[in-house]
Protein backbone atom coordinates (compact mmCIF):
# COMPACT_ATOMS: atom_id res chain seq x y z
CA UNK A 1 -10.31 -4.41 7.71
CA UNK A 2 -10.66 -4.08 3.85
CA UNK A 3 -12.32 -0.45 4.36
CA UNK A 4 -8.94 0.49 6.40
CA UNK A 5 -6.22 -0.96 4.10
CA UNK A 6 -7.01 0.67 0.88
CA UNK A 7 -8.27 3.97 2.49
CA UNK A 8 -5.59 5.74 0.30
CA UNK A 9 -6.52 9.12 0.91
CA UNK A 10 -6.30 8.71 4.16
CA UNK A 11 -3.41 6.62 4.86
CA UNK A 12 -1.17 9.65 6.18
CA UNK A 13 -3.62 9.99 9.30
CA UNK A 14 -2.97 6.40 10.74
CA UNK A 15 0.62 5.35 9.29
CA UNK A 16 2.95 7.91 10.40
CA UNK A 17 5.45 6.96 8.12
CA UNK A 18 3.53 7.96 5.12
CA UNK A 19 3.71 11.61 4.62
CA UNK A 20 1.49 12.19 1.14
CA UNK A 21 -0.61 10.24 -1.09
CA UNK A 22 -2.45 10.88 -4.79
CA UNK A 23 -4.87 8.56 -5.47
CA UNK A 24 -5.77 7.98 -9.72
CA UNK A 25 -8.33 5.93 -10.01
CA UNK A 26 -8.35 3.78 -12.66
CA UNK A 27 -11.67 2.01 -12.84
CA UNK A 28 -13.86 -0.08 -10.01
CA UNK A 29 -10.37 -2.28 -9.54
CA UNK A 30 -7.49 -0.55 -10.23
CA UNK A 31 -5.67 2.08 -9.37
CA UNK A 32 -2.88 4.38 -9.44
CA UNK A 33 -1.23 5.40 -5.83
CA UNK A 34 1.95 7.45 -5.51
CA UNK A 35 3.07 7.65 -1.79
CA UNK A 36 5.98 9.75 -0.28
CA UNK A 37 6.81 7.96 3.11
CA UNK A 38 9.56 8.45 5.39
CA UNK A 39 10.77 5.41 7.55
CA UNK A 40 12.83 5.89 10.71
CA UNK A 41 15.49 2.88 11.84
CA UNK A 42 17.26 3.99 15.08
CA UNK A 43 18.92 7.67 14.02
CA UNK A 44 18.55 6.75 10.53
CA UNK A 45 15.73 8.20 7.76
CA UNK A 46 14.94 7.23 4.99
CA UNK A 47 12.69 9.08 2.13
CA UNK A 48 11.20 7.47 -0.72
CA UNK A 49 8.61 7.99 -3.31
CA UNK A 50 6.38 5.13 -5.58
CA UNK A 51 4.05 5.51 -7.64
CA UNK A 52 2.27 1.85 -7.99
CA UNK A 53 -0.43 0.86 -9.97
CA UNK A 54 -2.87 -1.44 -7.28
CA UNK A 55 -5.41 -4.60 -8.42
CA UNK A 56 -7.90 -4.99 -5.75
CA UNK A 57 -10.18 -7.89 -5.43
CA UNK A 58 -12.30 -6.56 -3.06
CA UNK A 59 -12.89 -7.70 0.24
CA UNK A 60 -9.90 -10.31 -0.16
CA UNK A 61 -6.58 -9.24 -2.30
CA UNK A 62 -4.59 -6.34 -3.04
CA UNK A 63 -1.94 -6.21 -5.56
CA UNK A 64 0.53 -3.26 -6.10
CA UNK A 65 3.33 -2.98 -8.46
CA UNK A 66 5.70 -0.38 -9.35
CA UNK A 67 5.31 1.75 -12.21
CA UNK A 68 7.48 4.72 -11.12
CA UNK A 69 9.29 6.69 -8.41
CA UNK A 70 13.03 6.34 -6.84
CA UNK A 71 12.73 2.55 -5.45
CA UNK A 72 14.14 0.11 -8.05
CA UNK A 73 11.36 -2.46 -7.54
CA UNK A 74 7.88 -2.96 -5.64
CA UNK A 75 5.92 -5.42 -5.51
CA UNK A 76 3.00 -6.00 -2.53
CA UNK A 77 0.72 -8.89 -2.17
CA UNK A 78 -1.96 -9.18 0.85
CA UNK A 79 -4.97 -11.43 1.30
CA UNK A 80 -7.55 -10.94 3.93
CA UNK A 81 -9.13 -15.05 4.94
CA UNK A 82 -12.34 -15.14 7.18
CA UNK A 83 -11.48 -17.63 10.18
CA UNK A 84 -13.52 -18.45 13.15
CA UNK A 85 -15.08 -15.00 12.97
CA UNK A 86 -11.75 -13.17 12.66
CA UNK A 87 -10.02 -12.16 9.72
CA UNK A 88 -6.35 -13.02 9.11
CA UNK A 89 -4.31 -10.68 6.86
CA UNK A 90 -1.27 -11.95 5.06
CA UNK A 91 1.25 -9.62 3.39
CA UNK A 92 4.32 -10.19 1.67
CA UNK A 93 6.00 -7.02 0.52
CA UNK A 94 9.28 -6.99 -1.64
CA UNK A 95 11.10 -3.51 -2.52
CA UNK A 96 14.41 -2.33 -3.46
């Protein structure tokens, strides 16, 4: 699970909504993402573009923030838990 969600450089292959990705990294932790992605709600699109900066803890957390693009805010928070030979992910997402 952990391998798939910050596979940056890659995202665009198995989220359709994300069209490009630069990856900047940072140091072991952190890193630098920008992301165009394109979202489709019924005959609606819409385009956006982030550049976050992204704390990873690994094997359990990811943190993202926004440092630039056209959204007004972004903030992402997920946690990967171990249970009864499963993992759990929990994500809470805010953007404007």
């Amino acid at each position: 699970v952990w391998s798939v969600l910050v596979d940056y450089e890659h995202m665009e292959r198995f989220m359709p909504s994300v069209k490009a990705t630069t990856v900047k990294r940072l140091d072991a932790t952190h890193l630098e993402v920008e992301q165009t992605v394109e979202t489709k709600v019924g005959p609606f699109r819409f385009a956006s573009t982030s550049a976050r900066r992204v704390e990873l803890r690994p094997t359990a957390e990811i943190h993202s923030v926004l440092i630039g693009g056209d959204l007004e805010f972004y903030e992402g928070h997920t946690r990967l838990i171990e249970r009864g030979g499963a993992t759990l992910m929990v994500s809470h997402t805010e953007f404007v």
